[in-house]
Protein backbone atom coordinates (compact mmCIF):
# COMPACT_ATOMS: atom_id res chain seq x y z
CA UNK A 1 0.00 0.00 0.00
CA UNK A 2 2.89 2.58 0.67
CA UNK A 3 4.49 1.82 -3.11
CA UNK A 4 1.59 2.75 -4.18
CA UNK A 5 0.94 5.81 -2.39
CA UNK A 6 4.82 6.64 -2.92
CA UNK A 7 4.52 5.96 -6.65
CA UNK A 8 1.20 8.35 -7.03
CA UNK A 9 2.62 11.05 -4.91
CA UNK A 10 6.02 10.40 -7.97
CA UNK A 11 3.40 11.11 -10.66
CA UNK A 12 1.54 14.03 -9.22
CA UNK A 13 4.76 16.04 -8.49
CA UNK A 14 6.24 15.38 -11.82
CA UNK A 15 2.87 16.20 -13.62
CA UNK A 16 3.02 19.40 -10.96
CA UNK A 17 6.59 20.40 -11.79
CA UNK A 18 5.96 20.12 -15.71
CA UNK A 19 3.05 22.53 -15.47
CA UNK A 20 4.86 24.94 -13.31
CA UNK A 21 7.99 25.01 -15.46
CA UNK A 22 5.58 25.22 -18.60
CA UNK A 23 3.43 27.91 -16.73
CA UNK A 24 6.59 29.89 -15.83
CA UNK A 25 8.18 29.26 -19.51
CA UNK A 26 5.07 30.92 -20.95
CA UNK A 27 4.98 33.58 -18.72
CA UNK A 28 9.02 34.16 -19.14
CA UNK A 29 9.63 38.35 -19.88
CA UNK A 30 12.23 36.84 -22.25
CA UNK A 31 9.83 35.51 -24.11
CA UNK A 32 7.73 37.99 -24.20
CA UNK A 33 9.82 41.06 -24.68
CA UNK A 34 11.75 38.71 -27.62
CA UNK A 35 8.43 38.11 -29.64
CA UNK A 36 6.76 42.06 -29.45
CA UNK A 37 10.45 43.47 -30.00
CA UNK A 38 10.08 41.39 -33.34
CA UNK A 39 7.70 42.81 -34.21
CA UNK A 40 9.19 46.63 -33.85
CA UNK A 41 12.67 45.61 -35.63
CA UNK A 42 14.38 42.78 -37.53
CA UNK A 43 17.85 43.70 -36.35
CA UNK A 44 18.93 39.97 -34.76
CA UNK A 45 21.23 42.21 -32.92
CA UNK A 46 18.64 43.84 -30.62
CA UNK A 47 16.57 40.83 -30.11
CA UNK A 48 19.94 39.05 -29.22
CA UNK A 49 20.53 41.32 -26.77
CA UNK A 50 17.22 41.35 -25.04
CA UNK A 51 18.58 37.57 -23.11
CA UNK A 52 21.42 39.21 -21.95
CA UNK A 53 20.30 42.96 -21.10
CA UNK A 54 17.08 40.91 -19.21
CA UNK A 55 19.55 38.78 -17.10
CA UNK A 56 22.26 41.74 -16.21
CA UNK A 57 19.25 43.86 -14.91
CA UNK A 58 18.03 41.68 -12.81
CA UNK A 59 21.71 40.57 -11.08
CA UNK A 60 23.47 43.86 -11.05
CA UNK A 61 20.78 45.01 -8.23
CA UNK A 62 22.19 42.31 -6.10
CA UNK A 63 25.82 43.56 -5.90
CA UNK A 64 24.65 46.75 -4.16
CA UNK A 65 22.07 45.33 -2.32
CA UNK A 66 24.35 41.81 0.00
CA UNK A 67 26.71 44.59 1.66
CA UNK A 68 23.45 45.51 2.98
CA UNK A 69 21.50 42.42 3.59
CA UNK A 70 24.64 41.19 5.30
CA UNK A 71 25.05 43.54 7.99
CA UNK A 72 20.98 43.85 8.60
CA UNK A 73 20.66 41.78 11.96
CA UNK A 74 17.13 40.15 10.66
CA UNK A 75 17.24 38.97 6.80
CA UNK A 76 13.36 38.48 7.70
CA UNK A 77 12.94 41.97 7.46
CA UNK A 78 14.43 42.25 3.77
CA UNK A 79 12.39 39.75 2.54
CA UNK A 80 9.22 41.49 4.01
CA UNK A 81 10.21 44.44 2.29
CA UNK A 82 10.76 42.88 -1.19
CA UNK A 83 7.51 40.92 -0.56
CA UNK A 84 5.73 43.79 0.12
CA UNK A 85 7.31 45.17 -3.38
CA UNK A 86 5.99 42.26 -5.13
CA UNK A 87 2.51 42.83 -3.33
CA UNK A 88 2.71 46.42 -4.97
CA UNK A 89 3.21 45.56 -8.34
CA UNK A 90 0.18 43.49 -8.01
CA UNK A 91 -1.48 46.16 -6.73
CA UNK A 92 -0.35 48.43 -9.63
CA UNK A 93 -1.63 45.45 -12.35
CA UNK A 94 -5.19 45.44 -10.66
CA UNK A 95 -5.14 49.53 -10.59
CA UNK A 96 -4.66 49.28 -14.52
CA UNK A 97 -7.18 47.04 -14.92
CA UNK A 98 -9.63 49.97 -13.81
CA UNK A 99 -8.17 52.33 -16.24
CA UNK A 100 -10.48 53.77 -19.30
CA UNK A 101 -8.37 51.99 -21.76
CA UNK A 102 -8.45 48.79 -20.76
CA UNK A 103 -12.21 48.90 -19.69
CA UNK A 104 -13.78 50.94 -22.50
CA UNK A 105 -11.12 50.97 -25.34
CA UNK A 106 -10.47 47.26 -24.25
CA UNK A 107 -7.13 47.46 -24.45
CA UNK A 108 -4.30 45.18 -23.44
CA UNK A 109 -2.95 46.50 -20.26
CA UNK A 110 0.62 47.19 -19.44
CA UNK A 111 3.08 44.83 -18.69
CA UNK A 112 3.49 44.58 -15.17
CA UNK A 113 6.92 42.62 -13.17
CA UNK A 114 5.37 40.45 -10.63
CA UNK A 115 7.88 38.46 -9.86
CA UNK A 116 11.49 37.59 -10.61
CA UNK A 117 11.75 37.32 -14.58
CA UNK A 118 7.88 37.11 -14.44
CA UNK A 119 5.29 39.63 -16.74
CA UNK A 120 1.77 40.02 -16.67
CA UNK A 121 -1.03 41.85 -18.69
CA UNK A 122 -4.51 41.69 -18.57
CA UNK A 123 -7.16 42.81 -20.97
CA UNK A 124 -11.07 43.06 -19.60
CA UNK A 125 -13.42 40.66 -21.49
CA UNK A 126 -16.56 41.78 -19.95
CA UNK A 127 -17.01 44.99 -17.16
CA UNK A 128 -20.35 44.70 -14.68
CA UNK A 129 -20.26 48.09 -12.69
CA UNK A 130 -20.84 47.75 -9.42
CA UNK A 131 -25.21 48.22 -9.37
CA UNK A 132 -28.50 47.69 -7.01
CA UNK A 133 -29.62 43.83 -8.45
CA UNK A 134 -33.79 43.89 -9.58
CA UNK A 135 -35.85 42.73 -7.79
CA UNK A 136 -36.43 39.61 -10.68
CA UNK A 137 -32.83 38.63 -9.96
CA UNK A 138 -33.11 38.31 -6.45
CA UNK A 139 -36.53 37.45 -5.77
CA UNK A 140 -36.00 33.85 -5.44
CA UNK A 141 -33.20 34.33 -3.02
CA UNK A 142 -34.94 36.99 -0.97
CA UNK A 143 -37.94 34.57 -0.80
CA UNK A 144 -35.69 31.34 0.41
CA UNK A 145 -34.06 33.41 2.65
CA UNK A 146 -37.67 35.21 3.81
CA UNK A 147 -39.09 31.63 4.05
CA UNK A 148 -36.04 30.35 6.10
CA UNK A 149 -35.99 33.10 8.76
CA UNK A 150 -40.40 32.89 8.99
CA UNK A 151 -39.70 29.15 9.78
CA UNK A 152 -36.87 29.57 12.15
CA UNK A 153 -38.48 32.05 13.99
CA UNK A 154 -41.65 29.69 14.51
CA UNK A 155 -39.86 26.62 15.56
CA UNK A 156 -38.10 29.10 18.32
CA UNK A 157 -41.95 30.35 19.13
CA UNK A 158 -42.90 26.52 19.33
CA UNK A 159 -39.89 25.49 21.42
CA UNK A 160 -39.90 28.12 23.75
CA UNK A 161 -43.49 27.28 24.28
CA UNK A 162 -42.96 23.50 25.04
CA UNK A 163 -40.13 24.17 26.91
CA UNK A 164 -42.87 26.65 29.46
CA UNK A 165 -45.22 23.26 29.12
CA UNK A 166 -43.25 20.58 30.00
CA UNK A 167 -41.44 22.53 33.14
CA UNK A 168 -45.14 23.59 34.33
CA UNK A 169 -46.25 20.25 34.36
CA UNK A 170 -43.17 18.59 35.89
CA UNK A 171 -41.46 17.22 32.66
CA UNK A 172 -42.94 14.23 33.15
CA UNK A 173 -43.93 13.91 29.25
CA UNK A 174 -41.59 11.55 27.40
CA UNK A 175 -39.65 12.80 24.76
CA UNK A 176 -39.57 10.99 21.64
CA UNK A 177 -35.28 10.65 21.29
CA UNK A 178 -33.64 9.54 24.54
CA UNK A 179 -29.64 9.42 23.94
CA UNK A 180 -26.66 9.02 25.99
CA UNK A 181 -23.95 11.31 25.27
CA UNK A 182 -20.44 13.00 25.93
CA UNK A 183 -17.43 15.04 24.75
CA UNK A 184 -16.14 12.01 23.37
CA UNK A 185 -19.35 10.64 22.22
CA UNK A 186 -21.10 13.31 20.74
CA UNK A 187 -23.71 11.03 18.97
CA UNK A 188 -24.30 13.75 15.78
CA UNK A 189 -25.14 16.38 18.57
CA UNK A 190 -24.95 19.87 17.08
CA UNK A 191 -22.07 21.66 19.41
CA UNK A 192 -24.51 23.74 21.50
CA UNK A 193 -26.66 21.40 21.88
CA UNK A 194 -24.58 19.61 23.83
CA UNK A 195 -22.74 22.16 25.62
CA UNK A 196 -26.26 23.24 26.72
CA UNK A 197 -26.89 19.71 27.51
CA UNK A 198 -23.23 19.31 29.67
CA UNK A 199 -23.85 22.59 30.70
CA UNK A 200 -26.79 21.86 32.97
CA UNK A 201 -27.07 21.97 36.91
CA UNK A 202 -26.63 17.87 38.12
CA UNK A 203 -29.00 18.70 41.13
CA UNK A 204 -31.53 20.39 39.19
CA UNK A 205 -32.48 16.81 37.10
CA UNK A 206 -34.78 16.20 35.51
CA UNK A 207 -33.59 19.68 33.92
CA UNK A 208 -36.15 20.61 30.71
CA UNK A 209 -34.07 23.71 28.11
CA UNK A 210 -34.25 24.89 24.74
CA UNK A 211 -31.59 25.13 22.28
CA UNK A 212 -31.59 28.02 19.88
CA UNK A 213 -29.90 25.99 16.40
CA UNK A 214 -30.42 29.51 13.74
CA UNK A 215 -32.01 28.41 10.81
CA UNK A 216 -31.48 24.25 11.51
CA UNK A 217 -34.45 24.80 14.14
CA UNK A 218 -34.93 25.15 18.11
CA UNK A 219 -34.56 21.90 20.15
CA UNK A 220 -36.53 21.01 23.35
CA UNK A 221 -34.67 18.57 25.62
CA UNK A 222 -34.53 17.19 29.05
CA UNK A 223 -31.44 16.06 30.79
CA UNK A 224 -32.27 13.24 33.07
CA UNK A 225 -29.14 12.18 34.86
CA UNK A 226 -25.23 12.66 34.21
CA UNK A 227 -23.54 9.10 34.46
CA UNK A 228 -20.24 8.73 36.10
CA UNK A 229 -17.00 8.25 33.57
CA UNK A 230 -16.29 4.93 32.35
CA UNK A 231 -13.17 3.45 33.12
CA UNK A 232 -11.08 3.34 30.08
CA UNK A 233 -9.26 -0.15 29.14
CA UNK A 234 -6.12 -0.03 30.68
CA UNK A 235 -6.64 1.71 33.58
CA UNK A 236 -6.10 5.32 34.11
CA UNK A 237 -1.88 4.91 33.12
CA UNK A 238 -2.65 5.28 29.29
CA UNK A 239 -4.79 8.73 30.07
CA UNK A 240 -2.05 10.09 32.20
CA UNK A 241 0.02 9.15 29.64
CA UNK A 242 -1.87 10.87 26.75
CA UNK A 243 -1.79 13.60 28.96
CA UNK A 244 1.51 14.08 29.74
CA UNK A 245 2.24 13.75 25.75
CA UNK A 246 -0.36 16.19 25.50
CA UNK A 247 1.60 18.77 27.59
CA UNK A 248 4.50 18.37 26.39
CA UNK A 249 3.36 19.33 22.82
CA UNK A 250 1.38 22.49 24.40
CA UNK A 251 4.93 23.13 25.89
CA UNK A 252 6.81 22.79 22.62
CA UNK A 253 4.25 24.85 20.86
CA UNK A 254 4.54 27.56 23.42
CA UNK A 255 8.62 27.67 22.95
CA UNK A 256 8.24 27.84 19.32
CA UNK A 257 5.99 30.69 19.29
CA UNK A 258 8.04 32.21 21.35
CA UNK A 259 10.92 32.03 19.06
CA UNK A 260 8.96 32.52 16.53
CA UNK A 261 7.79 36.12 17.98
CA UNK A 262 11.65 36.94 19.34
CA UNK A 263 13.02 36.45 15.57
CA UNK A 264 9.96 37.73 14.05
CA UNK A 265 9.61 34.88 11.79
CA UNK A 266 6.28 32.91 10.64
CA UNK A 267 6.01 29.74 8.87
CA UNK A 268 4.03 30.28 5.60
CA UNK A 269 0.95 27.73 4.62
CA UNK A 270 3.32 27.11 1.16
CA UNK A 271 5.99 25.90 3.37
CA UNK A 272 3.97 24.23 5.57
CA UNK A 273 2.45 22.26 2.66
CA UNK A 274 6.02 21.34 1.07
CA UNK A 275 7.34 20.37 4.46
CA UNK A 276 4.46 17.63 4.12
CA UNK A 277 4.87 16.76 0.72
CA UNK A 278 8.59 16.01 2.02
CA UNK A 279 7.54 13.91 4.44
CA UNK A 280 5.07 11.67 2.87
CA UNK A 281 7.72 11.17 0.08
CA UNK A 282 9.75 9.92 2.71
């Protein structure tokens, strides 16, 4: 079973990394930049170049730039800045997306750097300004949503009323669900259901409430006695265990987020899915 896993998990990275390295070829500024300068010249000279010029541009701003990186006493804060850079030029692509040429001339936009050796342009297909929907639209929503608060609101009349009925005459009524639950065992129980149901006073039984669920209705229960905990297999050693292992990882999270907020560093949901790529390939 584990071949198999590690030979699917061989496909879908190759697969991945031959549609990011055909995504990033296509979206190369060398390729770009070589196929609209040949259209503005056939000197092989200047579209030569454009390889070259491309790759010394981008470099050359690194010789002036390590002196300082080196002596900065957080690197995190370099790459913040450049990220926030990168962030910008986003920002500047969307802005000319807005502009009158691209939405009513529909023109190409600019070409915008968004990343290292990475261009982007847009051009606007189709513009919906931002307008008040008619009513014919929306009617069918506004009446599902309408007929969805109406209902909720009477099941919470209802409840509320049975709830006044059964604690006036005693609770003595049977309900028609009787079910034995706990944290561990929630049995389907909505959450505050059975927080309300954990919740309630042990010397107040047989305890009749109402549970509030929104739009998923209002639920009338009675609590009729709290059982005592089961003793686990094994004794109580494995749960002291657990619990101990259980600390210990609280403790290790703690001292990481400390670290993590004395360095000023954060771990990134890409890394966090690559670290477990790495380790299932392992």
């Amino acid at each position: 079973m584990e071949q198999k896993i590690y030979r699917r998990n061989f496909v879908l990275h190759v697969i991945n990394g031959a549609l990011s390295g055909l995504g990033d070829a296509l979206m190369d500024s060398r390729l770009i930049i070589t196929a609209f300068l040949s259209q503005l010249t056939t000197s092989n000279v200047l579209i030569g170049l454009i390889a070259p010029l491309r790759d010394t541009g981008w470099f050359l701003p690194q010789l002036f730039i390590t002196g300082l990186v080196e002596r900065a006493p957080v690197k995190l804060d370099v790459y913040r800045a450049t990220t926030v850079a990168r962030a910008i030029t986003w920002g500047l692509l969307l802005a000319a997306v807005f502009t009158s040429d691209a939405l009513t001339d529909k023109r190409n936009t600019d070409a915008v750097e968004v990343g290292p050796n990475q261009l982007a342009a847009a051009r606007v297909m189709q513009h919906m300004p931002a307008r008040s929907l008619p009513l014919a639209e929306v009617q069918d929503r506004v009446r599902a949503r309408l007929v969805e608060e109406q209902a909720a609101a009477l099941a919470r009349s209802e409840g509320q009323a049975r709830v006044a009925a059964l604690q006036a005459g005693g609770g003595g009524e049977p309900l028609p669900i009787v079910i034995t639950a706990s944290r561990t065992q929630a049995q389907g129980l909505p959450r505050p259901l059975l927080d309300a149901a954990l919740r309630a006073d042990a010397n107040k039984l047989p305890l009749v409430t109402g549970v509030d669920l929104g739009t998923d209705g209002y639920v009338v229960m009675r609590v009729m006695q709290v059982l005592p905990r089961e003793q686990p297999p094994g004794g109580e050693a494995p749960l002291r265990e657990q619990y101990a292992q259980a600390w210990a990882n609280a403790e290790v999270d703690a001292y990481l987020g400390a670290l993590k907020r004395r360095y000023k560093a954060s771990v990134t949901p890409a890394a966090e899915s690559r670290s477990a790529a790495a380790a299932t390939d392992r």
